[in-house]
C-alpha atoms as a PDB file:
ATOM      1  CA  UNK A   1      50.253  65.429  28.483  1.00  0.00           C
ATOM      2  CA  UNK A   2      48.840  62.622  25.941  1.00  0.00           C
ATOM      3  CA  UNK A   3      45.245  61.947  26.848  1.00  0.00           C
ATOM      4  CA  UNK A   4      43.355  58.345  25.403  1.00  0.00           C
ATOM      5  CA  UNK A   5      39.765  57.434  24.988  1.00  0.00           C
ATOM      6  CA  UNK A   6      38.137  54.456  23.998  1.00  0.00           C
ATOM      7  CA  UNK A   7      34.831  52.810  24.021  1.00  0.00           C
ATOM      8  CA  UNK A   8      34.330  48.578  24.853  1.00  0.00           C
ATOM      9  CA  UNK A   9      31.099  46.864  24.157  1.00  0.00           C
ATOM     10  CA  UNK A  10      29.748  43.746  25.734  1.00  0.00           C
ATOM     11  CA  UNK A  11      26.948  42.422  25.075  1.00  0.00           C
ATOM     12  CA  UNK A  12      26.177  39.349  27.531  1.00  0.00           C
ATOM     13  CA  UNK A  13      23.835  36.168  26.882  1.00  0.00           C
ATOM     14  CA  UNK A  14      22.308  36.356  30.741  1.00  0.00           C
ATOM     15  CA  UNK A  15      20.964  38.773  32.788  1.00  0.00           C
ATOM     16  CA  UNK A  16      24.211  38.917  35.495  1.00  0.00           C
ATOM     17  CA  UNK A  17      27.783  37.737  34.786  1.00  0.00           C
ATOM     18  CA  UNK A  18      31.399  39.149  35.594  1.00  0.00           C
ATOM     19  CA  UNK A  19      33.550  39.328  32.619  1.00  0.00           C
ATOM     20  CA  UNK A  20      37.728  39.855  33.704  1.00  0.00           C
ATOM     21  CA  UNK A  21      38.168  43.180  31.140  1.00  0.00           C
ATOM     22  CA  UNK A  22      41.495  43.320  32.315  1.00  0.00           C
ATOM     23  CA  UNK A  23      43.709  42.430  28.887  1.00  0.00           C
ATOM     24  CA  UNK A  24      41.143  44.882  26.839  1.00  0.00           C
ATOM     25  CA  UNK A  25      41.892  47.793  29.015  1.00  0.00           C
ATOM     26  CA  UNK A  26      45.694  46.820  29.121  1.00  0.00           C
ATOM     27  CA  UNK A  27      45.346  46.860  25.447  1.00  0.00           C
ATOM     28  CA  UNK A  28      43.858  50.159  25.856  1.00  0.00           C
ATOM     29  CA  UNK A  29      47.141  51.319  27.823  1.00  0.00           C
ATOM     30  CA  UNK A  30      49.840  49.724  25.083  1.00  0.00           C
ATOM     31  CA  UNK A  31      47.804  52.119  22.450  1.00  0.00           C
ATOM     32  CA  UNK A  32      47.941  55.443  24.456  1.00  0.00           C
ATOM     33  CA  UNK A  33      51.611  55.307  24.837  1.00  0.00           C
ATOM     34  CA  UNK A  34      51.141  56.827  28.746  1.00  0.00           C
ATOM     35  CA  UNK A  35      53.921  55.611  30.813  1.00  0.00           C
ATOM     36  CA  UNK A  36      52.921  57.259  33.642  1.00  0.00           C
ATOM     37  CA  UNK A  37      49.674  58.377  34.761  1.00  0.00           C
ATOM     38  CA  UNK A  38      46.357  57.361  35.588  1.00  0.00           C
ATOM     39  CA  UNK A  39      43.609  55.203  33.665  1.00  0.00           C
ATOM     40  CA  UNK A  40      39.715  55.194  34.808  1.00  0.00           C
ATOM     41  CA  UNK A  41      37.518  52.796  33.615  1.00  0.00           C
ATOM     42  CA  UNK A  42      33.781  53.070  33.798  1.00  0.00           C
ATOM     43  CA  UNK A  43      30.678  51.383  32.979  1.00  0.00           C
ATOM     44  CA  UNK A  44      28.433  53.866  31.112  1.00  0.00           C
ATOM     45  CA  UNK A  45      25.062  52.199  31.824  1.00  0.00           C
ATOM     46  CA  UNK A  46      23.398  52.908  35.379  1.00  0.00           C
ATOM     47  CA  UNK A  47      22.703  48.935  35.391  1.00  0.00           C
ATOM     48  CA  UNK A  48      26.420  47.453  35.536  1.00  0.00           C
ATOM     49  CA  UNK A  49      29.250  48.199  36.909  1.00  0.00           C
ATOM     50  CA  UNK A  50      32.951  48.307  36.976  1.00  0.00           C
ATOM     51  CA  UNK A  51      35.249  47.059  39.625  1.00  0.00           C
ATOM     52  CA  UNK A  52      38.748  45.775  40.923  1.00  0.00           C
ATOM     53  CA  UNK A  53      38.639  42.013  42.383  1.00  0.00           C
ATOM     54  CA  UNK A  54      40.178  38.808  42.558  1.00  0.00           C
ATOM     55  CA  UNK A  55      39.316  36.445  39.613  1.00  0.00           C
ATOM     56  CA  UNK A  56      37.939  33.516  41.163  1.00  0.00           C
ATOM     57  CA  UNK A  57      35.088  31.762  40.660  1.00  0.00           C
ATOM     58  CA  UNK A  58      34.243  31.013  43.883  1.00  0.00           C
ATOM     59  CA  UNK A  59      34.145  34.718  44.582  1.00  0.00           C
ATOM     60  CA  UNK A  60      32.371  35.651  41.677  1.00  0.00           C
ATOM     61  CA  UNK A  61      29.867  32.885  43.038  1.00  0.00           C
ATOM     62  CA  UNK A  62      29.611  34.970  46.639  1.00  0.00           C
ATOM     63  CA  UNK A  63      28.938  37.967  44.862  1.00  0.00           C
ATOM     64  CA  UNK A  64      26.382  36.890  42.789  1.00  0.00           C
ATOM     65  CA  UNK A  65      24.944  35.148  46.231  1.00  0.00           C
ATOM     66  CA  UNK A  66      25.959  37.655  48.102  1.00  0.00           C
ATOM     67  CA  UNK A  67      23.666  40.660  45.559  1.00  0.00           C
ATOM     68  CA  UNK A  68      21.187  38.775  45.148  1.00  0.00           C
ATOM     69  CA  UNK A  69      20.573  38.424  48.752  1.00  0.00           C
ATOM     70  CA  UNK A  70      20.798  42.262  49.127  1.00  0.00           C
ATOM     71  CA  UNK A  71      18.667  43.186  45.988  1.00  0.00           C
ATOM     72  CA  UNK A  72      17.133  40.076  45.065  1.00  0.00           C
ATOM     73  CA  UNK A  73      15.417  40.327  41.096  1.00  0.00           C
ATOM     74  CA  UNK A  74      12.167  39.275  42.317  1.00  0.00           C
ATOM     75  CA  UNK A  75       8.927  39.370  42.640  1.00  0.00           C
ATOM     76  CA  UNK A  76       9.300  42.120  40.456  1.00  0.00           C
ATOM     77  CA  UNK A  77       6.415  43.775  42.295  1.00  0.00           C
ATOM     78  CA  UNK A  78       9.037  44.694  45.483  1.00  0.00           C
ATOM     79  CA  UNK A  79      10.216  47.633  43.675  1.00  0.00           C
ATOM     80  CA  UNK A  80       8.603  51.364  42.840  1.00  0.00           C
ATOM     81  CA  UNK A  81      11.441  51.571  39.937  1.00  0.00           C
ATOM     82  CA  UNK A  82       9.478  48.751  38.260  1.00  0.00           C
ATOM     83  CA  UNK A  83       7.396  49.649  35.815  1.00  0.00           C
ATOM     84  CA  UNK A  84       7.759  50.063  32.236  1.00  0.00           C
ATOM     85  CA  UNK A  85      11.040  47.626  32.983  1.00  0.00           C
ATOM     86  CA  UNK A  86      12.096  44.949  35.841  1.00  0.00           C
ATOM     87  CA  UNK A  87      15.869  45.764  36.812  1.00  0.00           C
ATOM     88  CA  UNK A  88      15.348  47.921  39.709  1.00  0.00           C
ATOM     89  CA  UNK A  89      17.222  45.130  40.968  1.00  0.00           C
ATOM     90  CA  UNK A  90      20.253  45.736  38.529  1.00  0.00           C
ATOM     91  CA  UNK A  91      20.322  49.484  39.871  1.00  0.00           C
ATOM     92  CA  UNK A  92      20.624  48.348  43.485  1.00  0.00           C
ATOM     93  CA  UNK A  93      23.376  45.689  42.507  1.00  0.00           C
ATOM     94  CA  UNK A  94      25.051  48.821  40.238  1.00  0.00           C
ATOM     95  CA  UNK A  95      25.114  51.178  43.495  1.00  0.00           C
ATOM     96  CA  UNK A  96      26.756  48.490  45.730  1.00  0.00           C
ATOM     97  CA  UNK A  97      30.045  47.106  43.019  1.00  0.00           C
ATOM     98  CA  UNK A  98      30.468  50.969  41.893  1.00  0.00           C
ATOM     99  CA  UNK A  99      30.872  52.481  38.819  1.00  0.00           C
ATOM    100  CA  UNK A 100      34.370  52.994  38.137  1.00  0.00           C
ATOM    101  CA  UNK A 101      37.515  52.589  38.851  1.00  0.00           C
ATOM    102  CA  UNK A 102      40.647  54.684  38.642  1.00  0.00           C
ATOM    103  CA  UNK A 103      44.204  52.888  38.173  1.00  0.00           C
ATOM    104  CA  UNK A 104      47.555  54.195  39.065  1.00  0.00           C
ATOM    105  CA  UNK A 105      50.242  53.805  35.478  1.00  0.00           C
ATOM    106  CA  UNK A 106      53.453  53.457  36.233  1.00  0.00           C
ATOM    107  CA  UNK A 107      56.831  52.058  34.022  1.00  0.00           C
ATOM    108  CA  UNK A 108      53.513  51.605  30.696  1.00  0.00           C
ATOM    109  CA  UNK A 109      51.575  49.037  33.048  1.00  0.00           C
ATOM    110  CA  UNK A 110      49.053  49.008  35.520  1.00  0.00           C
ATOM    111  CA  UNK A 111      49.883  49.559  39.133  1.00  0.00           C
ATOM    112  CA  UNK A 112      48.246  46.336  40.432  1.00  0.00           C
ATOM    113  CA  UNK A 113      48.541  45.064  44.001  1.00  0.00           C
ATOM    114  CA  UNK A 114      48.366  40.992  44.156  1.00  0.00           C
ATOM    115  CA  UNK A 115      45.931  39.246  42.507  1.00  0.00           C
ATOM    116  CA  UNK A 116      43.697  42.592  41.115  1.00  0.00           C
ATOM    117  CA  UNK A 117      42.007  42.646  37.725  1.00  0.00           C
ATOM    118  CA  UNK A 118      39.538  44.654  36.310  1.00  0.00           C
ATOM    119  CA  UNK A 119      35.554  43.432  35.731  1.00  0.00           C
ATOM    120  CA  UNK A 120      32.584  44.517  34.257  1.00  0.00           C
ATOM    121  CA  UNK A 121      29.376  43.355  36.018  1.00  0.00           C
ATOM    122  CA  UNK A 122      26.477  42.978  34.078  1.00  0.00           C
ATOM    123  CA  UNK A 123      22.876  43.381  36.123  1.00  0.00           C
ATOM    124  CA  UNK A 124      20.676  43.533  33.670  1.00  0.00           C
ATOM    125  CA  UNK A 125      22.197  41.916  30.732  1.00  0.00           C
ATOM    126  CA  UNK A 126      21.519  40.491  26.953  1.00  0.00           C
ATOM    127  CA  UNK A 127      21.785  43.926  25.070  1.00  0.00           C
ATOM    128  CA  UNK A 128      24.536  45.866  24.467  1.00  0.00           C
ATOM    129  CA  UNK A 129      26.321  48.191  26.662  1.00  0.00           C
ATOM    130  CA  UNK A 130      29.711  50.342  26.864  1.00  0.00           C
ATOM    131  CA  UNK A 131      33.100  50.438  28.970  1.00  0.00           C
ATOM    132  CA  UNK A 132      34.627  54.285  28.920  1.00  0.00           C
ATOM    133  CA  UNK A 133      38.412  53.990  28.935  1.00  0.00           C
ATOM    134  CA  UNK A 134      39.803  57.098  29.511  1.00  0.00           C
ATOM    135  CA  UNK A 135      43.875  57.533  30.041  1.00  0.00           C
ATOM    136  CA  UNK A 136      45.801  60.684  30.852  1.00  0.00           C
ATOM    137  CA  UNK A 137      49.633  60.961  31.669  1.00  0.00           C
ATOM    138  CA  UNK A 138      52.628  61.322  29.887  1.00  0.00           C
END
């Protein structure tokens, strides 16, 4: 069984955006050389997030709506978490898009139903912060 690891950093310019990772991690598949297997794909900061989605703008413009309505930034003072730092927000938001996702390999691509691609969601943003790409198969 080959096994594949690899580390992407973003580093956004606002506190929340969605950026489609979807031709890094498929770039990250074409180097392991698995044909068939499975890929995961996590954010490795508890303040964004990784998740499967429809690359739209006018969806990524509900979600955004959508979380902030749910676990809106501020007053800051609305949350216990907030402190020493002001993104108990961006944990909430984290908690609700997931963490991860795990995606089927088959034939050397991604097993995709219509329309999926892969984002990272930034929360709590302007500083840099890791993707884990992790591949196992044959």
């Amino acid at each position: 069984m080959k096994n594949y690891r690899k580390e992407l950093w973003f580093e956004t310019t606002r506190r929340r955006a969605f950026i489609n990772i979807t031709p890094q991690v498929e770039q990250c598949l074409a180097e392991s050389g698995v044909a068939e297997g499975l890929l995961l794909c996590n954010a490795m900061h508890i303040s964004a997030s990784v998740f499967i989605n429809d690359d739209e703008n006018g969806l990524h413009h509900d979600f955004e709506t959508w979380l902030e309505k749910l676990a809106p930034e501020k007053p800051h003072s609305q949350y216990r978490h907030n402190g020493y730092e002001d993104n108990a927000d961006a944990h909430l938001k984290r908690q609700i898009m997931g963490r991860e996702v795990v995606i089927a390999i088959t034939k050397g691509r991604l097993d995709f139903g219509p329309w999926e691609q892969i984002f990272y969601g930034e929360f709590d943003g302007m500083r840099k912060k890791r993707v884990l790409v992790k591949i196992i198969g044959e």
